[in-house]
C-alpha atoms as a PDB file:
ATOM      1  CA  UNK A   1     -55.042 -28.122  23.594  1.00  0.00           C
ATOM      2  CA  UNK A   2     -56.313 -24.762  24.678  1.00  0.00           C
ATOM      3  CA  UNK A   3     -54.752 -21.534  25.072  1.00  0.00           C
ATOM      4  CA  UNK A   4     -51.704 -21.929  22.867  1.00  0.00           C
ATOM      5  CA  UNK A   5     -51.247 -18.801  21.911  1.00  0.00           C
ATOM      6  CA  UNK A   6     -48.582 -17.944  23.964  1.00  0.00           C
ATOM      7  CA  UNK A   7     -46.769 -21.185  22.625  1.00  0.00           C
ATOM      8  CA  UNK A   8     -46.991 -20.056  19.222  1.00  0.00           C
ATOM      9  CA  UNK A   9     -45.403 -16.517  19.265  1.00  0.00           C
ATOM     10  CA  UNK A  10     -42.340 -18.072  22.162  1.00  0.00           C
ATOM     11  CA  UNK A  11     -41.718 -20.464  19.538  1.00  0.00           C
ATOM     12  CA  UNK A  12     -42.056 -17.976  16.482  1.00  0.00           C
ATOM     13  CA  UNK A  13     -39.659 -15.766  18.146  1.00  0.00           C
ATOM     14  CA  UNK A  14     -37.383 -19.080  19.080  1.00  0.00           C
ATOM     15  CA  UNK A  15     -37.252 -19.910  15.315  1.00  0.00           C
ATOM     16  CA  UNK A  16     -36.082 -16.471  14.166  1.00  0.00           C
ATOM     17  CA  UNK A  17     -33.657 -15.568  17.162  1.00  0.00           C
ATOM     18  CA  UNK A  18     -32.188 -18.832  15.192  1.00  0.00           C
ATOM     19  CA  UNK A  19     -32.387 -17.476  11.722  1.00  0.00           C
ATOM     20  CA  UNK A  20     -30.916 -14.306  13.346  1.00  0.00           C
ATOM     21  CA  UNK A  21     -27.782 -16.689  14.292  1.00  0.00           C
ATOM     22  CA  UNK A  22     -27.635 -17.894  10.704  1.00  0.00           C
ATOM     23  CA  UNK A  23     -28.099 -15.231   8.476  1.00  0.00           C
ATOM     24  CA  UNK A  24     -25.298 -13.276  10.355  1.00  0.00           C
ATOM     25  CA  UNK A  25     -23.288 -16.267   9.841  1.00  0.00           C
ATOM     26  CA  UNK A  26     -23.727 -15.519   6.600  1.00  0.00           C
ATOM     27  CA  UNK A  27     -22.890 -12.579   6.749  1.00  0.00           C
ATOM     28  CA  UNK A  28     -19.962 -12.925   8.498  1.00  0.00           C
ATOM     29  CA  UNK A  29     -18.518 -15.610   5.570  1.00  0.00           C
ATOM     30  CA  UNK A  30     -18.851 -12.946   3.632  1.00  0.00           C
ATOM     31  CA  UNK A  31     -17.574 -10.063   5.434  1.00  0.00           C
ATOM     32  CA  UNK A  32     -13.903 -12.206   6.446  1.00  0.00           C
ATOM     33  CA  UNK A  33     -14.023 -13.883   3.114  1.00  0.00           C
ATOM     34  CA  UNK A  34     -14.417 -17.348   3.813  1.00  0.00           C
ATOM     35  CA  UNK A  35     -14.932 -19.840   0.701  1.00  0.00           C
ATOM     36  CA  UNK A  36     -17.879 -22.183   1.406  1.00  0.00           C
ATOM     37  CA  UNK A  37     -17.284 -25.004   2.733  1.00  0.00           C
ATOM     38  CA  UNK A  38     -14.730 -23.965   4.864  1.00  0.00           C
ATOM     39  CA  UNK A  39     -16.229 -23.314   8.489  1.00  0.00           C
ATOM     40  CA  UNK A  40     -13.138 -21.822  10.109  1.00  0.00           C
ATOM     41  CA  UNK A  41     -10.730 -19.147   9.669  1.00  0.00           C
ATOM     42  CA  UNK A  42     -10.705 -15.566  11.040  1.00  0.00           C
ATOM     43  CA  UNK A  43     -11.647 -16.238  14.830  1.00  0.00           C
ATOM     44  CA  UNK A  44     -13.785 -13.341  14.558  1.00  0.00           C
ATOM     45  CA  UNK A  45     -16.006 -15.102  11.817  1.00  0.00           C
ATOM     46  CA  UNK A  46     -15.877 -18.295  13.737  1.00  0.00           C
ATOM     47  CA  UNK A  47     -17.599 -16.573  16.738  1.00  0.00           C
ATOM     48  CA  UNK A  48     -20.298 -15.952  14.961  1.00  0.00           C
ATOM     49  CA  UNK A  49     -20.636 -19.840  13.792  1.00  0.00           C
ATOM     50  CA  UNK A  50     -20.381 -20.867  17.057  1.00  0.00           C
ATOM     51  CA  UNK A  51     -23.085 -18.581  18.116  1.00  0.00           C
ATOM     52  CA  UNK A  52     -25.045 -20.165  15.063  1.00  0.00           C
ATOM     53  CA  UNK A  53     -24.283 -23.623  16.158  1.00  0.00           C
ATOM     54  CA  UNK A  54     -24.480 -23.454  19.763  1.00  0.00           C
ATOM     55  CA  UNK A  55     -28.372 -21.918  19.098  1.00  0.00           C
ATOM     56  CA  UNK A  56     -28.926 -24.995  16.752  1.00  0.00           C
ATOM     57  CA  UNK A  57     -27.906 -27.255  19.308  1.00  0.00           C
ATOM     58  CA  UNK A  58     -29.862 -25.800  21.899  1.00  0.00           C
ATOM     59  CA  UNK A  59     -33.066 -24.988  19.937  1.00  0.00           C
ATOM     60  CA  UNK A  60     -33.367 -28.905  19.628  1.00  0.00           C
ATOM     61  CA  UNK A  61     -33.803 -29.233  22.939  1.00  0.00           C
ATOM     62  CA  UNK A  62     -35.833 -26.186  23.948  1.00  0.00           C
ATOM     63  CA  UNK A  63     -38.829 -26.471  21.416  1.00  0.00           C
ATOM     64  CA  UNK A  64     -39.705 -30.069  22.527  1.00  0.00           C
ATOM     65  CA  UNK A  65     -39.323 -29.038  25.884  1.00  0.00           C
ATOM     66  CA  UNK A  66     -41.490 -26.068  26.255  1.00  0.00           C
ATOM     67  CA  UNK A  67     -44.508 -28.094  24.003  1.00  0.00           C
ATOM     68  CA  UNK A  68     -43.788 -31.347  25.979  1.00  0.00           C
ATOM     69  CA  UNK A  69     -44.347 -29.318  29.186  1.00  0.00           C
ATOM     70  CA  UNK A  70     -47.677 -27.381  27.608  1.00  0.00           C
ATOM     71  CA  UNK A  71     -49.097 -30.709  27.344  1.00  0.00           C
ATOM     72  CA  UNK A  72     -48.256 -32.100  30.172  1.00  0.00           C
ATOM     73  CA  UNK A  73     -48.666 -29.204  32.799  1.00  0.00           C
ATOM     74  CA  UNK A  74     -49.318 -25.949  31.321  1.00  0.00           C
ATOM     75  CA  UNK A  75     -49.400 -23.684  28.240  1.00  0.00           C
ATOM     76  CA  UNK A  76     -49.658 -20.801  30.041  1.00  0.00           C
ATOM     77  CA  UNK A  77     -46.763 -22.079  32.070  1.00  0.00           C
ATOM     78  CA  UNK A  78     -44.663 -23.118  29.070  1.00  0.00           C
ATOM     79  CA  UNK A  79     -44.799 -20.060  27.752  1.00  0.00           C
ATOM     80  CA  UNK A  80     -43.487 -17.805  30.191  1.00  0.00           C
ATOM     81  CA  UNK A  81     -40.929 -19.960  31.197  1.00  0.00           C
ATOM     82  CA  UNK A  82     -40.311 -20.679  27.383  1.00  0.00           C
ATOM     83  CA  UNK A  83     -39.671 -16.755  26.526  1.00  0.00           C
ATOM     84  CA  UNK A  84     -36.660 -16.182  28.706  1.00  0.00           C
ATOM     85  CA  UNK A  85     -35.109 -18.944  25.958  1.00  0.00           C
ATOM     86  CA  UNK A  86     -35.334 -16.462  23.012  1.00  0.00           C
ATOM     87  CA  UNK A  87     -34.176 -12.973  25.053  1.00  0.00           C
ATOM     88  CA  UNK A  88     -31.153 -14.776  26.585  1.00  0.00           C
ATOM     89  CA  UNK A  89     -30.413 -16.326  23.421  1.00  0.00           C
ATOM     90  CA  UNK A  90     -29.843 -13.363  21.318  1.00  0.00           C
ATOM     91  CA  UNK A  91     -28.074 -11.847  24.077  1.00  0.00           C
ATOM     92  CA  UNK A  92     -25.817 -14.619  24.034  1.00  0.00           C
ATOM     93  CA  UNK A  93     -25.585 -14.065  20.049  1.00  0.00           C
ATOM     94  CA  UNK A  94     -24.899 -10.592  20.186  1.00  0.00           C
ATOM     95  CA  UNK A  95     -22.161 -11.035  22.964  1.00  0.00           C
ATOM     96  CA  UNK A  96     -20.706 -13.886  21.515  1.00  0.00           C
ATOM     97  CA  UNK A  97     -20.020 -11.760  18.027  1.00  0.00           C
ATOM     98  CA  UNK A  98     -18.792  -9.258  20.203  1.00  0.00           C
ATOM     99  CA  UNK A  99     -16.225 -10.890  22.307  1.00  0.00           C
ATOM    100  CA  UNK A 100     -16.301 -14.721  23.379  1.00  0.00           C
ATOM    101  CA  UNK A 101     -16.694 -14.393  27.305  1.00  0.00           C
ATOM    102  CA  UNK A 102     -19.528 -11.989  26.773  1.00  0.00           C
ATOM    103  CA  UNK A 103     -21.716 -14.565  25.868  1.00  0.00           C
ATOM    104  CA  UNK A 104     -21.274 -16.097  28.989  1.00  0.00           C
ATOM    105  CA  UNK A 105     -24.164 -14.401  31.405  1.00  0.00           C
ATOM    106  CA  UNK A 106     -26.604 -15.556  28.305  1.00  0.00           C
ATOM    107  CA  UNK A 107     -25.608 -18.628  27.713  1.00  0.00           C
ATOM    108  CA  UNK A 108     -26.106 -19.367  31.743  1.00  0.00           C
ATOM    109  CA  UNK A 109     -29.827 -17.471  31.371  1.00  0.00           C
ATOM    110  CA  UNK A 110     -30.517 -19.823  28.710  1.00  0.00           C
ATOM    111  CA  UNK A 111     -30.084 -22.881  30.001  1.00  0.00           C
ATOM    112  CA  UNK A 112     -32.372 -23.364  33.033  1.00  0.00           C
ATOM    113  CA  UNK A 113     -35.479 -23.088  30.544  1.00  0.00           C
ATOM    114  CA  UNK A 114     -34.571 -25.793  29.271  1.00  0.00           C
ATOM    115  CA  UNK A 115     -33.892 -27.697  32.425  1.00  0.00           C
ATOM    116  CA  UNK A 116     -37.310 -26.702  33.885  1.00  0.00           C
ATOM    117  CA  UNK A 117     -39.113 -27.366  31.023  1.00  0.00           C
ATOM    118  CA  UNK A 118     -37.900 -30.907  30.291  1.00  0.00           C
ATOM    119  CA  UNK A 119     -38.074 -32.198  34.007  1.00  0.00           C
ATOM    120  CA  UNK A 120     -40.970 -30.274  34.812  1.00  0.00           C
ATOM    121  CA  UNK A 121     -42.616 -32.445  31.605  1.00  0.00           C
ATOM    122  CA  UNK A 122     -41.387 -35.283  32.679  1.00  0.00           C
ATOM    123  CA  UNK A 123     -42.815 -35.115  36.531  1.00  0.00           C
ATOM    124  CA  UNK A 124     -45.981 -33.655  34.784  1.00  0.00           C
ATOM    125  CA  UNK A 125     -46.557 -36.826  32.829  1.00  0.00           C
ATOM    126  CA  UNK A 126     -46.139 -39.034  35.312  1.00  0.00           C
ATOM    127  CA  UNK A 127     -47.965 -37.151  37.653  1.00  0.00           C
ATOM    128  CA  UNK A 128     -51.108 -37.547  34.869  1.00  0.00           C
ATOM    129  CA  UNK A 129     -50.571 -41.465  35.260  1.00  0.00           C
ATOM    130  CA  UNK A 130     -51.180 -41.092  38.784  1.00  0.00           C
END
């Protein structure tokens, strides 16, 4: 596959908008003093766990998505649909750790990406068995 570039630095910046998520998970365990294992507590920390989580959960999706839809339609493409995924996602980070319905705009930016990525891979592989 040609012309990846793009690819690689939307899904670089995917992976550490993620690691953003968790390390100020961490963070946040340690700044409300919550014992590992425990996952809830303070509902301040447990914003910022969600945020973690939530990104997890969509990052699982969004990756596959964006390369599914370089192969089958466009790199190019991919990518600048792919980077509105990252942007909206640490929005939705930073305005979920600052108060719950903030992260609401971002979450809703975050999500069509995805959509348009997966179907748009989908209709682009069957269009290539046509």
């Amino acid at each position: 596959m040609e012309n990846i570039e793009y690819l690689i630095i939307v899904s670089a910046l995917a992976l550490l908008v993620y690691y953003f998520t968790l390390m100020m998970s961490g963070v946040a365990r340690v700044r409300y003093k919550i014992e590992a294992p425990a996952i809830s507590g303070d509902p301040d920390y447990e914003r910022y766990v969600r945020a973690h989580h939530n990104t997890m959960e969509h990052l699982v999706l969004f990756l596959p998505a964006m390369w599914l839809f370089a192969v089958a339609v466009d790199p190019t493409w991919a990518a600048g649909i792919g980077i509105i995924w990252p942007v909206a996602r640490l929005g939705y980070a930073l305005g979920y750790h600052a108060h719950a319905p903030k992260r609401m705009p971002w979450l809703l930016a975050s999500m069509p990406p995805i959509y348009v990525l997966a179907l748009g891979s989908l209709i682009g592989g069957i269009w290539r068995l046509l």
